[in-house]
C-alpha atoms as a PDB file:
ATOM      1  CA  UNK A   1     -14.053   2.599 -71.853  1.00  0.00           C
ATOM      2  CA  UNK A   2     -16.807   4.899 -70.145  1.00  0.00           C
ATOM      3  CA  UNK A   3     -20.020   5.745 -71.638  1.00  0.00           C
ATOM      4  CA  UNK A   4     -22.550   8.053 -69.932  1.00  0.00           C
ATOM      5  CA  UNK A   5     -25.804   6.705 -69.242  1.00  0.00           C
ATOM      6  CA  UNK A   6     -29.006   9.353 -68.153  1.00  0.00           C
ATOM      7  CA  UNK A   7     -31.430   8.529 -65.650  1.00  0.00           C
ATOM      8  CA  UNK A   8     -34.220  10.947 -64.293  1.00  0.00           C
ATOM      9  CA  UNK A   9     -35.321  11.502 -60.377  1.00  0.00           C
ATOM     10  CA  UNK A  10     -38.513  13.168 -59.619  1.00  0.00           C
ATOM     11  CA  UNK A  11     -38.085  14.934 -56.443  1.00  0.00           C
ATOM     12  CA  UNK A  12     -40.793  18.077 -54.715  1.00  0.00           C
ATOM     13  CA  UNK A  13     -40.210  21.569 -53.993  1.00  0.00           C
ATOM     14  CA  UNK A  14     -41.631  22.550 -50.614  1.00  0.00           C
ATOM     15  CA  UNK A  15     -41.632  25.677 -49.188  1.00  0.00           C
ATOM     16  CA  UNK A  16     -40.019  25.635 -45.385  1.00  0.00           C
ATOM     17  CA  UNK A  17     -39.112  28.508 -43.091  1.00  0.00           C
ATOM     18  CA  UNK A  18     -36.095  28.725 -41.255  1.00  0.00           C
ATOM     19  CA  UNK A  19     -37.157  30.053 -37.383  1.00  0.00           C
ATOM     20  CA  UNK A  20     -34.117  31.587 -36.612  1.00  0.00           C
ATOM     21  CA  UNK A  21     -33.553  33.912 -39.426  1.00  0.00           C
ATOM     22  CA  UNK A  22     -37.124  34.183 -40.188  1.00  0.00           C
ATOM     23  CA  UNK A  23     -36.612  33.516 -44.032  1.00  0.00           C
ATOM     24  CA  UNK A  24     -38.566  30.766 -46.307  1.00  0.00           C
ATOM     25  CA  UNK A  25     -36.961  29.057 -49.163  1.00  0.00           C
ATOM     26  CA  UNK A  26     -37.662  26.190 -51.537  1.00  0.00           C
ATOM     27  CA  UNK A  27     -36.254  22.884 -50.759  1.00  0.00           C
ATOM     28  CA  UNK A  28     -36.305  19.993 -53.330  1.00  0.00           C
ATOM     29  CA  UNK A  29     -37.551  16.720 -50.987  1.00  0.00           C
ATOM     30  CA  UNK A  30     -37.637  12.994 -52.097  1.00  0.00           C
ATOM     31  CA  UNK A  31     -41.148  12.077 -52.591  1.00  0.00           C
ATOM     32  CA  UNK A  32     -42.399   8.809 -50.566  1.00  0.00           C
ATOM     33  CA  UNK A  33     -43.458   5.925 -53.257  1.00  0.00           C
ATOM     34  CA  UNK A  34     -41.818   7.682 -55.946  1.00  0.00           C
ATOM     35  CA  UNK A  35     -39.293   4.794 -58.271  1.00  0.00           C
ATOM     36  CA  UNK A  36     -35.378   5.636 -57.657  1.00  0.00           C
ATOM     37  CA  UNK A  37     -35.141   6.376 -61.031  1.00  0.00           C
ATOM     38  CA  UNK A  38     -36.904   6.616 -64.482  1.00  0.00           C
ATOM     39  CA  UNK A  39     -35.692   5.948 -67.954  1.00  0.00           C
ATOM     40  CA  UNK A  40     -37.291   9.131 -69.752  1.00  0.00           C
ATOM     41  CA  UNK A  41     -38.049  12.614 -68.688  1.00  0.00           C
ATOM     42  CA  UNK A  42     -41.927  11.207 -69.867  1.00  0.00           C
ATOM     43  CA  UNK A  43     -41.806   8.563 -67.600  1.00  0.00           C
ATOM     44  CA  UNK A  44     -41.393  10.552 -64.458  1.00  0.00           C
ATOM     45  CA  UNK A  45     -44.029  13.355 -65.486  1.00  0.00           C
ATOM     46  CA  UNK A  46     -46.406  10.422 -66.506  1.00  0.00           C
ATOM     47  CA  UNK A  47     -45.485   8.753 -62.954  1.00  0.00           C
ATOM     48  CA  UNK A  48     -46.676  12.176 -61.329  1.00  0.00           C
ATOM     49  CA  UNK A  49     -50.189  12.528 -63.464  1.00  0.00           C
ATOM     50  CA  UNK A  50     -50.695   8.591 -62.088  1.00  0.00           C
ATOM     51  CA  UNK A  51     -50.242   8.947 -58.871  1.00  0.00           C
ATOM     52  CA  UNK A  52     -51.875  11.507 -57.208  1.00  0.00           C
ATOM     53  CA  UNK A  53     -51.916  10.259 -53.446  1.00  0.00           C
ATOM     54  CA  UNK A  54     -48.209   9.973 -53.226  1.00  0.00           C
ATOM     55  CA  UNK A  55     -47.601  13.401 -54.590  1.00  0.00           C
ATOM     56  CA  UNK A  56     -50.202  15.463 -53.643  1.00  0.00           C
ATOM     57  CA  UNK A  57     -48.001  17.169 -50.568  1.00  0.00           C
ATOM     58  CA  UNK A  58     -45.670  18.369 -53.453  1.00  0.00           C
ATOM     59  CA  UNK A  59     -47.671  20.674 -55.845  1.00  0.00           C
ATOM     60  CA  UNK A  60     -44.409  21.870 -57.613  1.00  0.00           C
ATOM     61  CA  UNK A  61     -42.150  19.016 -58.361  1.00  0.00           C
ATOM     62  CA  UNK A  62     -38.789  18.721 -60.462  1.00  0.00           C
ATOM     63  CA  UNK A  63     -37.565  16.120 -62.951  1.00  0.00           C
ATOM     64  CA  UNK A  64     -33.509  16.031 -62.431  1.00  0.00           C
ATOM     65  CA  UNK A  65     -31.535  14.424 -65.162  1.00  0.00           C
ATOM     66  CA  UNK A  66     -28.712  12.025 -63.417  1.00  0.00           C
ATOM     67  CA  UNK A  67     -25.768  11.366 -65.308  1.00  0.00           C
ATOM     68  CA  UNK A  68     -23.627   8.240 -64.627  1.00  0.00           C
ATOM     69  CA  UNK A  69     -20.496   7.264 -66.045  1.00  0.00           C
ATOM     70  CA  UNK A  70     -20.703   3.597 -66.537  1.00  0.00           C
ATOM     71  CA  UNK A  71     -17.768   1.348 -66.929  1.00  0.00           C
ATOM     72  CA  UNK A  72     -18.398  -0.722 -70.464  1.00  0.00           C
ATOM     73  CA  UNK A  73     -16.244  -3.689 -71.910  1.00  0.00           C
ATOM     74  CA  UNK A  74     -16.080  -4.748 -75.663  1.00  0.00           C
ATOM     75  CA  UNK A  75     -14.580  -7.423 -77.056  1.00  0.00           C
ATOM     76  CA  UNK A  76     -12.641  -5.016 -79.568  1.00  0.00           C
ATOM     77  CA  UNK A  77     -11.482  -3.237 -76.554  1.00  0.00           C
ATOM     78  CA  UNK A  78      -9.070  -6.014 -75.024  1.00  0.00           C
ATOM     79  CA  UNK A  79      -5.486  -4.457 -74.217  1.00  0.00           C
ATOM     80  CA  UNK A  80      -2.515  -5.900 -76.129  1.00  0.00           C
ATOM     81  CA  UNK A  81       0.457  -6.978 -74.554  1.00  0.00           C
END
Protein backbone atom coordinates (compact mmCIF):
# COMPACT_ATOMS: atom_id res chain seq x y z
CA UNK A 1 0.00 0.00 0.00
CA UNK A 2 1.29 3.60 -1.09
CA UNK A 3 0.19 6.73 0.40
CA UNK A 4 1.44 10.14 -0.80
CA UNK A 5 3.10 12.23 1.60
CA UNK A 6 3.79 16.37 0.69
CA UNK A 7 6.81 18.08 1.59
CA UNK A 8 7.74 21.76 0.56
CA UNK A 9 11.37 23.09 -0.81
CA UNK A 10 12.08 26.70 -0.83
CA UNK A 11 14.35 27.35 -3.63
CA UNK A 12 15.37 31.35 -5.41
CA UNK A 13 14.76 32.70 -8.70
CA UNK A 14 17.81 34.52 -10.05
CA UNK A 15 18.08 36.20 -13.03
CA UNK A 16 21.33 34.90 -15.23
CA UNK A 17 22.33 35.70 -18.80
CA UNK A 18 23.43 33.29 -21.15
CA UNK A 19 26.75 35.00 -23.13
CA UNK A 20 26.41 33.24 -26.12
CA UNK A 21 22.93 33.89 -27.16
CA UNK A 22 22.76 37.06 -25.32
CA UNK A 23 19.34 36.16 -23.60
CA UNK A 24 18.50 36.33 -19.62
CA UNK A 25 16.15 33.99 -18.00
CA UNK A 26 15.04 33.02 -14.51
CA UNK A 27 16.62 30.11 -12.91
CA UNK A 28 15.22 28.57 -9.64
CA UNK A 29 18.70 27.98 -7.35
CA UNK A 30 18.94 26.08 -3.97
CA UNK A 31 19.41 28.57 -1.33
CA UNK A 32 22.60 27.99 1.08
CA UNK A 33 21.26 27.30 4.88
CA UNK A 34 17.90 26.75 3.71
CA UNK A 35 16.27 23.03 5.60
CA UNK A 36 15.87 20.15 2.78
CA UNK A 37 12.45 20.24 3.36
CA UNK A 38 9.49 21.77 5.34
CA UNK A 39 6.29 20.29 6.58
CA UNK A 40 3.84 23.27 5.56
CA UNK A 41 3.79 25.77 2.80
CA UNK A 42 3.85 28.30 6.26
CA UNK A 43 6.81 26.88 7.42
CA UNK A 44 8.98 27.65 4.47
CA UNK A 45 7.55 31.34 3.96
CA UNK A 46 8.01 31.80 7.82
CA UNK A 47 11.70 30.24 7.33
CA UNK A 48 12.26 33.09 4.62
CA UNK A 49 10.78 36.21 6.88
CA UNK A 50 13.47 34.62 9.70
CA UNK A 51 16.25 34.51 7.98
CA UNK A 52 17.21 37.28 6.15
CA UNK A 53 21.12 36.77 5.73
CA UNK A 54 20.77 33.47 4.04
CA UNK A 55 18.25 34.71 1.57
CA UNK A 56 18.89 38.03 0.88
CA UNK A 57 20.78 37.13 -2.70
CA UNK A 58 17.30 35.69 -3.70
CA UNK A 59 14.66 38.54 -3.62
CA UNK A 60 12.05 36.33 -5.50
CA UNK A 61 11.92 32.90 -4.09
CA UNK A 62 9.48 29.82 -4.73
CA UNK A 63 7.83 27.35 -2.35
CA UNK A 64 7.63 23.86 -4.48
CA UNK A 65 5.30 21.26 -3.16
CA UNK A 66 7.22 17.65 -3.34
CA UNK A 67 5.17 14.75 -3.56
CA UNK A 68 6.48 11.31 -2.42
CA UNK A 69 4.94 8.09 -2.67
CA UNK A 70 5.75 6.33 0.49
CA UNK A 71 5.63 2.65 0.95
CA UNK A 72 3.16 2.00 4.22
CA UNK A 73 2.44 -1.43 6.03
CA UNK A 74 -0.70 -2.22 8.20
CA UNK A 75 -1.36 -4.94 10.08
CA UNK A 76 -4.83 -5.40 8.18
CA UNK A 77 -2.84 -5.37 5.08
CA UNK A 78 -0.92 -8.84 5.49
CA UNK A 79 -1.33 -11.06 2.19
CA UNK A 80 -3.13 -14.39 2.58
CA UNK A 81 -1.84 -17.44 1.36
Amino acid sequence: MYRIVTKYSLLGLRNETDPVHQSNYMVLKPISGVPHEFETEQAAFDWALNNHEDIRHYPEFVVLPVHRAVLTWRPDDTPTV
